[in-house]
N, C-alpha and C. Protein backbone atom coordinates (compact mmCIF):
# COMPACT_ATOMS: atom_id res chain seq x y z
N UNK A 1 28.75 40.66 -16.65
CA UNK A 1 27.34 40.34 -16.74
C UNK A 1 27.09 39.35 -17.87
N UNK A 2 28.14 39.43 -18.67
CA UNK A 2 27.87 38.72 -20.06
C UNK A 2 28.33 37.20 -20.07
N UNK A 3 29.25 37.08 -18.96
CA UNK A 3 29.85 35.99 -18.36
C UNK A 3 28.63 35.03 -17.80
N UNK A 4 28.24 36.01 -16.91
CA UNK A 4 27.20 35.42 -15.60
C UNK A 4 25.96 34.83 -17.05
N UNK A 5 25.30 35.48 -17.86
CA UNK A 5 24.40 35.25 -18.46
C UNK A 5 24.52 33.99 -19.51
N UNK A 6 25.71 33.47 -19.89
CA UNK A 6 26.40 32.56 -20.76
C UNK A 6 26.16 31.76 -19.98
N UNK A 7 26.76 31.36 -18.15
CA UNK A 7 27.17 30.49 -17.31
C UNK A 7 25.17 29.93 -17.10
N UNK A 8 24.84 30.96 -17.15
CA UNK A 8 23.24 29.86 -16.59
C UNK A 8 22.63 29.69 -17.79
N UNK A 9 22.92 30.27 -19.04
CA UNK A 9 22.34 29.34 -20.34
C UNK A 9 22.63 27.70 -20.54
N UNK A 10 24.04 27.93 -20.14
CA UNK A 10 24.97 26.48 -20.07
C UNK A 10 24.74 25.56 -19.44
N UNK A 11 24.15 26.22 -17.86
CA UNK A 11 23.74 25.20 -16.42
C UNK A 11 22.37 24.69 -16.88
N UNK A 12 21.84 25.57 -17.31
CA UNK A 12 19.95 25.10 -17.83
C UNK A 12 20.26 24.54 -19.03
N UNK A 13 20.99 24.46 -19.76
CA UNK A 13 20.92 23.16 -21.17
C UNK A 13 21.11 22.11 -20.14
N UNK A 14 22.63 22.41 -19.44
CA UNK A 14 22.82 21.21 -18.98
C UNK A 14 21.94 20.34 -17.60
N UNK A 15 21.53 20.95 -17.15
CA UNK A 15 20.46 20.84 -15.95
C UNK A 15 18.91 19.95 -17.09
N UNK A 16 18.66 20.50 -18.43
CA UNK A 16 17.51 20.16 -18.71
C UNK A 16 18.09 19.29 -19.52
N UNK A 17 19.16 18.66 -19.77
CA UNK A 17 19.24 17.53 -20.59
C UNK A 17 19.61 16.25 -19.25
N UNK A 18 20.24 17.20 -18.09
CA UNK A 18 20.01 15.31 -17.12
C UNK A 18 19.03 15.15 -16.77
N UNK A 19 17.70 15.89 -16.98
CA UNK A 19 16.79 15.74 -16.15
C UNK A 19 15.90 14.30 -17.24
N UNK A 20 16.73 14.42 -18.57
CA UNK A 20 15.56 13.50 -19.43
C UNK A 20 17.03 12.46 -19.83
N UNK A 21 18.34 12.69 -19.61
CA UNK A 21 19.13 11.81 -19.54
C UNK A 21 19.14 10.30 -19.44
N UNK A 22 18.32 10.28 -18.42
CA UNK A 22 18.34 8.29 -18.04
C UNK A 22 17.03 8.03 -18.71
N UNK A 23 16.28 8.93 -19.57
CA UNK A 23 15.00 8.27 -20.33
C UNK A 23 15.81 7.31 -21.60
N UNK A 24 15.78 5.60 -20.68
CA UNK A 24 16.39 5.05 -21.71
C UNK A 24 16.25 3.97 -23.03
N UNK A 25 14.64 4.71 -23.00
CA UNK A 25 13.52 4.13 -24.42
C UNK A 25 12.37 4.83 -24.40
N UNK A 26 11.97 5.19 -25.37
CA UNK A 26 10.15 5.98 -25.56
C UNK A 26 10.56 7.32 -25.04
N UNK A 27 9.37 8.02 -25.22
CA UNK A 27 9.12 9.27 -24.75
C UNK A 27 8.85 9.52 -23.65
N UNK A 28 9.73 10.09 -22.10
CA UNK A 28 9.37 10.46 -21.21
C UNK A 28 8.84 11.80 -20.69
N UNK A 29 8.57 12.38 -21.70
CA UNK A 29 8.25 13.46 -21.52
C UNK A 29 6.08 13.48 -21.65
N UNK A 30 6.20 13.33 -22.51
CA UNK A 30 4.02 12.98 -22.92
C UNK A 30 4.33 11.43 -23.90
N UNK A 31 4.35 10.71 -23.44
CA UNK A 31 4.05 9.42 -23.99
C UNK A 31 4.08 8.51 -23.37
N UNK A 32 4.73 7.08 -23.60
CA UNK A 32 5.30 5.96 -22.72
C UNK A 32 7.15 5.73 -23.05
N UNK A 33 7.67 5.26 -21.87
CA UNK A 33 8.62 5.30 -21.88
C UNK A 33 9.20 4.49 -20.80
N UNK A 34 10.91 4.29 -20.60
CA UNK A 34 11.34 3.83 -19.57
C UNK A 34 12.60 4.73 -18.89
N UNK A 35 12.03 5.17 -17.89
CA UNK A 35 13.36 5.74 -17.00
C UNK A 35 14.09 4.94 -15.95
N UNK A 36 15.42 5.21 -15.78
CA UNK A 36 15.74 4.37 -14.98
C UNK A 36 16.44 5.52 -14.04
N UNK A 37 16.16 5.55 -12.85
CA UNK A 37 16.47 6.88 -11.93
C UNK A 37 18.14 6.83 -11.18
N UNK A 38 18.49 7.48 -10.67
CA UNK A 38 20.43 7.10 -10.42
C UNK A 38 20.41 6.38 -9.22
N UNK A 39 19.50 6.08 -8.48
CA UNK A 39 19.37 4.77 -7.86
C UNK A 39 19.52 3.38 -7.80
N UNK A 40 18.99 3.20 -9.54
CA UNK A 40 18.64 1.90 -9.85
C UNK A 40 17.40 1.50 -10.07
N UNK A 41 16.43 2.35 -9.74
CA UNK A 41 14.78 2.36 -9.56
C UNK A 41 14.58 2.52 -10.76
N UNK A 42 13.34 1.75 -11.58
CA UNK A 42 13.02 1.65 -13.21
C UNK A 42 11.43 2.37 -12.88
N UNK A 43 10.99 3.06 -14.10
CA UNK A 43 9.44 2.95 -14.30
C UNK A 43 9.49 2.99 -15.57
N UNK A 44 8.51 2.13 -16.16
CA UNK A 44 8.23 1.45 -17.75
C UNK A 44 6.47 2.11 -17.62
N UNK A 45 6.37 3.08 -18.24
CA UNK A 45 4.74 3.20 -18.59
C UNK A 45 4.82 4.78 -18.94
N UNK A 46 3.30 5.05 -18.64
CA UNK A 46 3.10 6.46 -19.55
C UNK A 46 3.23 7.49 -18.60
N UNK A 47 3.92 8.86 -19.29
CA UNK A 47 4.34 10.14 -18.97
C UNK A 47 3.69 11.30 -19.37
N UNK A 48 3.48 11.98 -18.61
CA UNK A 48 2.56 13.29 -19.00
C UNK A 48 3.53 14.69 -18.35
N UNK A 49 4.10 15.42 -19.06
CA UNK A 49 4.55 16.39 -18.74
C UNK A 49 6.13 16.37 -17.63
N UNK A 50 6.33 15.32 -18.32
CA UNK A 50 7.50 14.78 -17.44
C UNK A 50 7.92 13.84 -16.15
N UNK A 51 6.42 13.54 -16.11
CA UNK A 51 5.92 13.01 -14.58
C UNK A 51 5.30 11.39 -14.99
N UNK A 52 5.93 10.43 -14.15
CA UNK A 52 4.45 9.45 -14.29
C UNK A 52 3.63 9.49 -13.99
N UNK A 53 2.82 9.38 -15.19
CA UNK A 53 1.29 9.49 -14.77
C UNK A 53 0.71 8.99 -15.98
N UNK A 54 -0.11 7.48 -15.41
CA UNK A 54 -0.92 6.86 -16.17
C UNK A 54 -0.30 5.71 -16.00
N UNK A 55 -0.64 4.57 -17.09
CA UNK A 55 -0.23 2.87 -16.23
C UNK A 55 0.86 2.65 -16.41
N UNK A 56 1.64 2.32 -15.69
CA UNK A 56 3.11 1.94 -15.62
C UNK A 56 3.27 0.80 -14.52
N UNK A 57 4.52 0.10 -14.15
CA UNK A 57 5.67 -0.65 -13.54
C UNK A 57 6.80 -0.05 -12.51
N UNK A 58 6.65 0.41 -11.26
CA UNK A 58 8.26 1.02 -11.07
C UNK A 58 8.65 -0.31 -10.19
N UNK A 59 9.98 -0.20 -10.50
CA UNK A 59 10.68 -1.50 -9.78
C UNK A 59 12.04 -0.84 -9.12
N UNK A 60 12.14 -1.44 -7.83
CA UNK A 60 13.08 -0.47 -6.89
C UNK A 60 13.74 -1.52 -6.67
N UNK A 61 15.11 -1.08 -7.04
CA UNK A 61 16.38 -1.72 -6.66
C UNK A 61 16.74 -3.16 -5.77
N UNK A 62 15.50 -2.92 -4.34
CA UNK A 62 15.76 -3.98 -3.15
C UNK A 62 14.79 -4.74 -3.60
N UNK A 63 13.87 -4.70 -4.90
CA UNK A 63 13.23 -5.85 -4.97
C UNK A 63 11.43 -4.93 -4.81
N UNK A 64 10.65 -4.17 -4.67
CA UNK A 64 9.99 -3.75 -4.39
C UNK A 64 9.32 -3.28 -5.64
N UNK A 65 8.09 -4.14 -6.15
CA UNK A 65 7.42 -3.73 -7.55
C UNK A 65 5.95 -3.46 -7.13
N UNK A 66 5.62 -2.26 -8.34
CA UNK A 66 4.49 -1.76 -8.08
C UNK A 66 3.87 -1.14 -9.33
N UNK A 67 3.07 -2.22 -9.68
CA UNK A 67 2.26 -2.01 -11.14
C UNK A 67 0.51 -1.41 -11.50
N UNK A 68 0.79 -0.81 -11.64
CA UNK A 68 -0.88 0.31 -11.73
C UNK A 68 -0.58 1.12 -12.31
N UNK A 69 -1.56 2.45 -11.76
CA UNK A 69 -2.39 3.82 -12.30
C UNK A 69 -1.32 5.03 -11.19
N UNK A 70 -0.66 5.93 -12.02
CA UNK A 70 -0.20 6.65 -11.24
C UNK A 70 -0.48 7.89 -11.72
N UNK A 71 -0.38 9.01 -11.03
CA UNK A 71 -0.68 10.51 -11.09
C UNK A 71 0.20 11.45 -10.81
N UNK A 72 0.50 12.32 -11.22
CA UNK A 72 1.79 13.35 -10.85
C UNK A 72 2.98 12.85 -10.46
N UNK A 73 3.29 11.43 -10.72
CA UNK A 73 4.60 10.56 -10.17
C UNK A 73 3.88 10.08 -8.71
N UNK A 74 2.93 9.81 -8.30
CA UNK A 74 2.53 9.06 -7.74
C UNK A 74 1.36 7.97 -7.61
N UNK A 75 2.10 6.73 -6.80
CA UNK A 75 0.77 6.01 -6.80
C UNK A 75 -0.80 6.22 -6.44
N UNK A 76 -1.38 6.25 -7.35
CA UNK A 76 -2.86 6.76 -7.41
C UNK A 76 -3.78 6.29 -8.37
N UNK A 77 -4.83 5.39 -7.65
CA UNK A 77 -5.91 4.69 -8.42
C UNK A 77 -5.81 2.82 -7.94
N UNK A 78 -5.83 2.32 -8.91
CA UNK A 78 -5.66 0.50 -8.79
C UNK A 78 -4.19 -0.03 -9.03
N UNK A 79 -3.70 -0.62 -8.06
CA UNK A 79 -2.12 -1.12 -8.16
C UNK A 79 -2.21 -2.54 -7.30
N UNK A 80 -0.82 -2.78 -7.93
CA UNK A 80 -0.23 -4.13 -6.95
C UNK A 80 1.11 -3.55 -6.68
N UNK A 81 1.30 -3.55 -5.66
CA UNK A 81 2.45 -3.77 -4.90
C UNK A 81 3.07 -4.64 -4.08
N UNK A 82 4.01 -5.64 -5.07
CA UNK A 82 4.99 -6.41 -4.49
C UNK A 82 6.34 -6.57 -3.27
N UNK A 83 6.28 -6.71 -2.46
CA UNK A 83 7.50 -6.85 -1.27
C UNK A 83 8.76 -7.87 -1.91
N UNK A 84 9.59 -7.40 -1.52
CA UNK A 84 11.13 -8.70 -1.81
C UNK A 84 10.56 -9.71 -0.91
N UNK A 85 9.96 -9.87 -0.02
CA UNK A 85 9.90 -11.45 1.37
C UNK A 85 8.50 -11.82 0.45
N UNK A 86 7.71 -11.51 -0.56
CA UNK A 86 6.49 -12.35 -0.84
C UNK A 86 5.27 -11.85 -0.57
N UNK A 87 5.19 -10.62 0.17
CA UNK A 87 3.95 -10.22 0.49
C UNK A 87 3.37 -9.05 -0.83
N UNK A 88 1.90 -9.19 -0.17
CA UNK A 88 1.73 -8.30 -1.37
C UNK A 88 0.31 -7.66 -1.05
N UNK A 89 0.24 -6.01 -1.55
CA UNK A 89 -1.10 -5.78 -1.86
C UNK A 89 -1.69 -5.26 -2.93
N UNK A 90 -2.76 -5.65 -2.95
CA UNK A 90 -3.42 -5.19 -3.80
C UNK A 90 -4.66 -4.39 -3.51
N UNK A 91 -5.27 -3.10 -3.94
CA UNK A 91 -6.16 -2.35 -3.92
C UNK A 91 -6.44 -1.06 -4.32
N UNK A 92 -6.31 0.20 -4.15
CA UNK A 92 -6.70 1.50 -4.12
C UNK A 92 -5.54 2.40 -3.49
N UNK A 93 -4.47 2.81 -4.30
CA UNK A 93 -4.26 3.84 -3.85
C UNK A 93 -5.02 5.06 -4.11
N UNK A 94 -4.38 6.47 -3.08
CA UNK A 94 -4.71 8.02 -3.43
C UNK A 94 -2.87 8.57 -2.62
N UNK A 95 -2.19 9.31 -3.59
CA UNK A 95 -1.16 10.06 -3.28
C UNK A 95 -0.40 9.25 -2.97
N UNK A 96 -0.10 8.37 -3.13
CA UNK A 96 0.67 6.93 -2.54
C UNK A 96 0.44 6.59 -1.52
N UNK A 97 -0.46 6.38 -1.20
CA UNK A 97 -0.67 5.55 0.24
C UNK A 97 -2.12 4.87 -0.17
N UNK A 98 -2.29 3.49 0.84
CA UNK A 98 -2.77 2.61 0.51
C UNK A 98 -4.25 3.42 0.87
N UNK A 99 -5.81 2.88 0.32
CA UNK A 99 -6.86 3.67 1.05
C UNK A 99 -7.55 2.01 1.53
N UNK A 100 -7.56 1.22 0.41
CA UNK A 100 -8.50 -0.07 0.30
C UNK A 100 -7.92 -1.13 -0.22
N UNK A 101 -8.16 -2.55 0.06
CA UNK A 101 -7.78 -3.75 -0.44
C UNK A 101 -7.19 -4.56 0.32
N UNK A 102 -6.31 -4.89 0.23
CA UNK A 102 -6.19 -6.63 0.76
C UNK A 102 -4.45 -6.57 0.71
N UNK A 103 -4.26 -7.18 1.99
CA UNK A 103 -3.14 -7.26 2.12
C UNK A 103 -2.63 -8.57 2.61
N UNK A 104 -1.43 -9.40 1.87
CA UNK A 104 -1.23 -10.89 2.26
C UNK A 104 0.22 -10.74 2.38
N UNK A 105 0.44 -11.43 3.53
CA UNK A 105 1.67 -11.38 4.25
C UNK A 105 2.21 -12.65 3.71
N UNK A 106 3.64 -12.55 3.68
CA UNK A 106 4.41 -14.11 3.44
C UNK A 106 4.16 -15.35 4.49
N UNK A 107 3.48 -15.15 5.31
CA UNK A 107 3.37 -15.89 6.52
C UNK A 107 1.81 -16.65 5.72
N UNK A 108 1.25 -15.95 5.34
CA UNK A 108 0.02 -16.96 4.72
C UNK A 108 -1.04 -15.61 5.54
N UNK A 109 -0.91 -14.96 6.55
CA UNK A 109 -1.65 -13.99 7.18
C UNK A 109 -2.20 -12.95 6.02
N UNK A 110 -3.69 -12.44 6.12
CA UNK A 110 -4.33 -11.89 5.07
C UNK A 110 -5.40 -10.48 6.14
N UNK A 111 -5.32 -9.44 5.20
CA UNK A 111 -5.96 -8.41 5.81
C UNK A 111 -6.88 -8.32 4.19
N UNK A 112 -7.85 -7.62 4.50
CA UNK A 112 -8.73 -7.16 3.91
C UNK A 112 -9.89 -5.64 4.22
N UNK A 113 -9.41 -4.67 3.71
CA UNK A 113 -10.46 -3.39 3.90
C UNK A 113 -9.77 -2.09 3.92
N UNK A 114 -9.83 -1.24 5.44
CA UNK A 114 -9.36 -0.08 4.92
C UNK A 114 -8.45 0.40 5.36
N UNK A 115 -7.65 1.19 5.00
CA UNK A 115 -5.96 1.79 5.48
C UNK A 115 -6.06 3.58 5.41
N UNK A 116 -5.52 3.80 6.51
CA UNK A 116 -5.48 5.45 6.22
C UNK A 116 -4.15 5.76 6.84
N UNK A 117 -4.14 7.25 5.95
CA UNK A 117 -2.04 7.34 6.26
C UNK A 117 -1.58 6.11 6.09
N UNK A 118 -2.13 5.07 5.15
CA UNK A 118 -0.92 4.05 4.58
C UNK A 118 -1.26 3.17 5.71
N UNK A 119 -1.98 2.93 7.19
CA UNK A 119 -1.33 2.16 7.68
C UNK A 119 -3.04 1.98 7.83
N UNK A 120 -3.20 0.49 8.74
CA UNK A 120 -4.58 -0.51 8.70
C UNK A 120 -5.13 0.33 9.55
N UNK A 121 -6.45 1.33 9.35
CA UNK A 121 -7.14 1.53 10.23
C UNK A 121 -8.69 2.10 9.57
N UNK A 122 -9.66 1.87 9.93
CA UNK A 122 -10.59 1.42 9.73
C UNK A 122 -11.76 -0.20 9.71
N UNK A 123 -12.46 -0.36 9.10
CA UNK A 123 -13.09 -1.50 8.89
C UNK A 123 -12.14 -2.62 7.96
N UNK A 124 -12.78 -3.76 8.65
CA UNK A 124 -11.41 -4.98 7.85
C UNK A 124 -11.61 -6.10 8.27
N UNK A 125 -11.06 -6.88 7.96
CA UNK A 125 -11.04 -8.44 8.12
C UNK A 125 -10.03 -9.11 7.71
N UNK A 126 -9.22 -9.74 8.92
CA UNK A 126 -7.83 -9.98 9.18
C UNK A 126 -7.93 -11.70 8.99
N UNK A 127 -7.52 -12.67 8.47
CA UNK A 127 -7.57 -14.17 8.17
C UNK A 127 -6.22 -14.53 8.86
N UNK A 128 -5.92 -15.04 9.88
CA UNK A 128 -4.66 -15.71 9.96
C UNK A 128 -4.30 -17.29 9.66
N UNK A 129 -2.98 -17.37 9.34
CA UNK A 129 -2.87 -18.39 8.37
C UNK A 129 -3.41 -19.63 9.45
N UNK A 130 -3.11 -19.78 10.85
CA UNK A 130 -3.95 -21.05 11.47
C UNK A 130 -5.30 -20.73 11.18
N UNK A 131 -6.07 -19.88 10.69
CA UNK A 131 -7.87 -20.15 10.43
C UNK A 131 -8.47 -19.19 10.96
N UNK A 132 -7.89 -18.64 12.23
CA UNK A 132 -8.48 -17.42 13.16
C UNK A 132 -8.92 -16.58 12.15
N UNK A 133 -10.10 -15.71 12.63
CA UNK A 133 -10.42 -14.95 11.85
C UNK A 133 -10.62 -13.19 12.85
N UNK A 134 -10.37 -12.19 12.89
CA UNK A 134 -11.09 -10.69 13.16
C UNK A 134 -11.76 -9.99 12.26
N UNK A 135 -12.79 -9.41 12.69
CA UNK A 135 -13.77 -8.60 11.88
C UNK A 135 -13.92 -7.91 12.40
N UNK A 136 -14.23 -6.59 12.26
CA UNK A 136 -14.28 -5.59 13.04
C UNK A 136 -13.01 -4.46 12.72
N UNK A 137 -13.31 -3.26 14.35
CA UNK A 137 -12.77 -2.27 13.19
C UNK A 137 -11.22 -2.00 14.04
N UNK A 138 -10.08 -1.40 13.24
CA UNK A 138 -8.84 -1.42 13.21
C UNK A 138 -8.43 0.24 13.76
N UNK A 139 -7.54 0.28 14.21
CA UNK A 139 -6.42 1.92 14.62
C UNK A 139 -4.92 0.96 14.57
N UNK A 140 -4.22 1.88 13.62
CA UNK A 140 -2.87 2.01 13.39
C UNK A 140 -2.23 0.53 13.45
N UNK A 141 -3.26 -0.42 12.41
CA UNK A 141 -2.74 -2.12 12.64
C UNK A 141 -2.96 -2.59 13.91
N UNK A 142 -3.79 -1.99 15.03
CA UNK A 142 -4.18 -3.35 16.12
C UNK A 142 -6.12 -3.16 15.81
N UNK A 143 -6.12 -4.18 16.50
CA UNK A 143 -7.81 -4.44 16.94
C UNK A 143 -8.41 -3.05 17.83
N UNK A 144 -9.45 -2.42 17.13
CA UNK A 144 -9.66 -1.16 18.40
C UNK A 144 -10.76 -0.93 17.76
N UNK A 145 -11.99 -1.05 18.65
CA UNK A 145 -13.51 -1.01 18.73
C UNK A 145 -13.99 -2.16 19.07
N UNK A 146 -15.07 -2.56 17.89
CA UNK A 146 -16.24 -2.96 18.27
C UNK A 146 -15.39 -4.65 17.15
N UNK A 147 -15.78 -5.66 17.74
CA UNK A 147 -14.90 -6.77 16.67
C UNK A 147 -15.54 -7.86 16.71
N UNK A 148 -15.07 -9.16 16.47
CA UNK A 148 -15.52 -10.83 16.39
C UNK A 148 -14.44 -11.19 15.90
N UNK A 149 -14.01 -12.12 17.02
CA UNK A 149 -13.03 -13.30 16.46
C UNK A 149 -13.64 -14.27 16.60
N UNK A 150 -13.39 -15.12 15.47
CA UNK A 150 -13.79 -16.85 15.09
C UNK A 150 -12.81 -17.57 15.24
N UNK A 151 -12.35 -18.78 16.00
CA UNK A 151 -11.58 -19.34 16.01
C UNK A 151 -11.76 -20.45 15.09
N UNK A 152 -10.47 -21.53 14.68
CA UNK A 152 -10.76 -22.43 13.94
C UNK A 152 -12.01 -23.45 14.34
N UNK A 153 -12.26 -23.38 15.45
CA UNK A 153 -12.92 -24.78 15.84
C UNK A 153 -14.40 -23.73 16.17
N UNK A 154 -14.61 -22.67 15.63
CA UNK A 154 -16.23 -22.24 15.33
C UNK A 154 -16.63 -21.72 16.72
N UNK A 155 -15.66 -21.52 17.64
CA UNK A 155 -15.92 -20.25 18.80
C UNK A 155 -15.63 -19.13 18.19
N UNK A 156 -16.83 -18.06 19.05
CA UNK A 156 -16.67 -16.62 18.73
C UNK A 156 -16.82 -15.91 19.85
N UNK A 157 -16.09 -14.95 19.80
CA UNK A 157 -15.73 -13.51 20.99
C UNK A 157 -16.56 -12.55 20.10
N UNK A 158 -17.09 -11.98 20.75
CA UNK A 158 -17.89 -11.01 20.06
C UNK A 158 -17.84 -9.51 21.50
N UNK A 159 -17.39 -8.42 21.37
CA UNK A 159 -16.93 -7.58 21.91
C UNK A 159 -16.08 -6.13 21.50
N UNK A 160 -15.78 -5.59 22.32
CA UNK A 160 -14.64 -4.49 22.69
C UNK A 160 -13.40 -5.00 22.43
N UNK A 161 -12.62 -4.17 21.81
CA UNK A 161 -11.32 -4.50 21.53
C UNK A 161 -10.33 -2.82 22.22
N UNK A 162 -9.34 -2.88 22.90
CA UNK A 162 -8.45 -2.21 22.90
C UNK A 162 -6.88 -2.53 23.02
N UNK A 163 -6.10 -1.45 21.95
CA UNK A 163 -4.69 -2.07 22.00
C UNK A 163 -4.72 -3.56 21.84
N UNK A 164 -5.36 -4.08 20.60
CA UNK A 164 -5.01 -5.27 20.23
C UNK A 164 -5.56 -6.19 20.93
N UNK A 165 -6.24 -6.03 22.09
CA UNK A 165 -6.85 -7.09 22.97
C UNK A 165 -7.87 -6.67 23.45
N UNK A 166 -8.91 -8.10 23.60
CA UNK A 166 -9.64 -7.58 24.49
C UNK A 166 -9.98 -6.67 25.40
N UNK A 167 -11.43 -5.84 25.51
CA UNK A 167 -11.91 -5.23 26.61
C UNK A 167 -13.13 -4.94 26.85
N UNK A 168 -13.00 -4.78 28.15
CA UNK A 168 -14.49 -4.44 28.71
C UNK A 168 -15.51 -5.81 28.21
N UNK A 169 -16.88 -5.76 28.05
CA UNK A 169 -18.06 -6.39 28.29
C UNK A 169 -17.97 -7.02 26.93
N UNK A 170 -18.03 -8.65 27.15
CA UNK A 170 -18.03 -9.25 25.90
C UNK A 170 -18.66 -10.14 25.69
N UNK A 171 -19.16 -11.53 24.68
CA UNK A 171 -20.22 -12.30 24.48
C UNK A 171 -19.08 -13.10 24.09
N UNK A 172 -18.56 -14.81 24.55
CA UNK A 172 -18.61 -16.19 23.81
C UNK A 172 -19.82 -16.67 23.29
N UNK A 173 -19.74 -17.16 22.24
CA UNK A 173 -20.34 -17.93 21.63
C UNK A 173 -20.13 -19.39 20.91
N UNK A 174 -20.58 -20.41 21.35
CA UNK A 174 -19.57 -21.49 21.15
C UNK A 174 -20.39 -22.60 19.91
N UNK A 175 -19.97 -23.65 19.58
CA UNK A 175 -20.16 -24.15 18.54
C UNK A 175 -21.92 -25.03 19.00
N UNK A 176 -21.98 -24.77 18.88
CA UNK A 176 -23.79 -24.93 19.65
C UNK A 176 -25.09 -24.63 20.02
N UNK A 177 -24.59 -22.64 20.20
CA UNK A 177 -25.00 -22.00 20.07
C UNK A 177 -25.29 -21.55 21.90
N UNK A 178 -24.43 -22.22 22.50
CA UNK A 178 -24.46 -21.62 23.82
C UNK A 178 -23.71 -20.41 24.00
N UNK A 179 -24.24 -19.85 24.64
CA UNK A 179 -24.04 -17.70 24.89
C UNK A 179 -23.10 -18.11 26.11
N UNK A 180 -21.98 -16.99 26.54
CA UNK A 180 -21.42 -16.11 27.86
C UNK A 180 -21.24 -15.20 28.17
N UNK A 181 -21.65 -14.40 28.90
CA UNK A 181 -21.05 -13.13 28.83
C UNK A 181 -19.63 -13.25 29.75
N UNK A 182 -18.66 -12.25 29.15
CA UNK A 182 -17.09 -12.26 29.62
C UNK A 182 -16.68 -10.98 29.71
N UNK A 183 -16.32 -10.71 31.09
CA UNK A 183 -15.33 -9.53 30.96
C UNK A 183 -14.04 -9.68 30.86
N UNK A 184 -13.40 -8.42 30.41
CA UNK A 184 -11.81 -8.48 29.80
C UNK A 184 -10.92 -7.15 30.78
C-alpha cells in the first residue's frame, strides 16, 4: 500500500510539472506568458488558472494565426484569424466559432455578417471579386431565402433563393429602371 501511495505522489509531481513544462517564458499559470504545445502550436498572451484566457496570439504549426480575446482556452470575443493561402477573418467569436464579421477569401471574394456553428448562415453580404454582389439571407454557405444580386453592369434579381440558386417568383431590374417579373 505504501508502494502504491509513493507511485501516484511521483506520477502527480510528474504529471503536474509537464503540464506547465513547455511554459517557455512568463507565467502560464495567472499572468502572461508563452506556451508552446507538443505540436508546435504557440500562444503568447494572458493566462488565468492555467487556461488562455484574455488577449493573446496562437499560431499553429501549418501556418494558421489567430489574435484576440480568448476564454477558458477558447476563442471568444474580437479576433483575427489568419489562413496559410491569405484569407482571413475578422469579427466576433463565442466558444470558438465564428458568430459575426467579415470574411475575405484569397481570391479577392468577401463575405460580410452572420455565421452560426462556424459556418455562413444567416443575414450577409457576399462581394465577389468580378463586382457581383448578394444580399440577403444565407444556410450553411449557399444563398437560401429572400436575396438581391447586383451585377457589375447595375442589373438586379431581386427574389427567392434555394440551394444557391434561384427560385420561384422573382423581379429583374435593369439599369433604367425597367421592372420583369421572372420565374426560376
Amino acid at each position: 500500500m505504501k508502494r502504491f501511495l509513493v507511485l501516484i505522489v511521483v506520477l502527480y509531481c510528474f504529471s503536474a510539472e509537464a503540464l506547465h513544462a513547455d511554459c517557455v517564458r512568463g507565467d502560464c499559470k495567472n499572468g502572461v506568458g508563452t506556451y508552446v504545445f507538443p505540436d508546435g502550436n504557440t500562444y503568447e498572451g494572458e493566462f488565468k488558472n492555467s487556461q488562455m484566457d484574455g488577449t493573446g496570439t496562437q499560431t499553429s504549426s501549418d501556418g494558421r494565426k489567430y489574435t484576440g480575446t480568448l476564454k477558458n482556452g477558447k476563442r471568444h470575443g474580437s479576433g483575427v484569424y489568419l489562413f496559410p493561402d491569405g484569407s482571413r477573418f475578422e469579427g466576433q467569436f463565442i466558444d470558438d466559432k465564428r458568430v459575426r464579421g467579415s470574411f475575405t477569401w484569397a481570391n479577392g471574394d468577401k463575405y460580410e455578417g452572420e455565421f452560426k456553428d462556424d459556418a455562413i448562415t444567416g443575414t450577409g453580404t457576399y462581394t465577389y471579386a468580378n463586382g457581383m454582389k448578394y444580399e440577403g439571407e444565407f444556410k450553411d454557405g449557399k444563398k437560401e431565402g429572400k436575396g438581391t444580386i447586383t451585377e457589375p453592369d447595375g442589373k438586379k434579381y431581386v427574389g427567392q433563393f434555394k440551394d444557391d440558386k434561384k427560385y420561384g417568383l422573382g423581379k429583374m431590374i435593369y439599369p433604367g429602371g425597367a421592372e420583369k417579373e421572372v420565374r426560376h
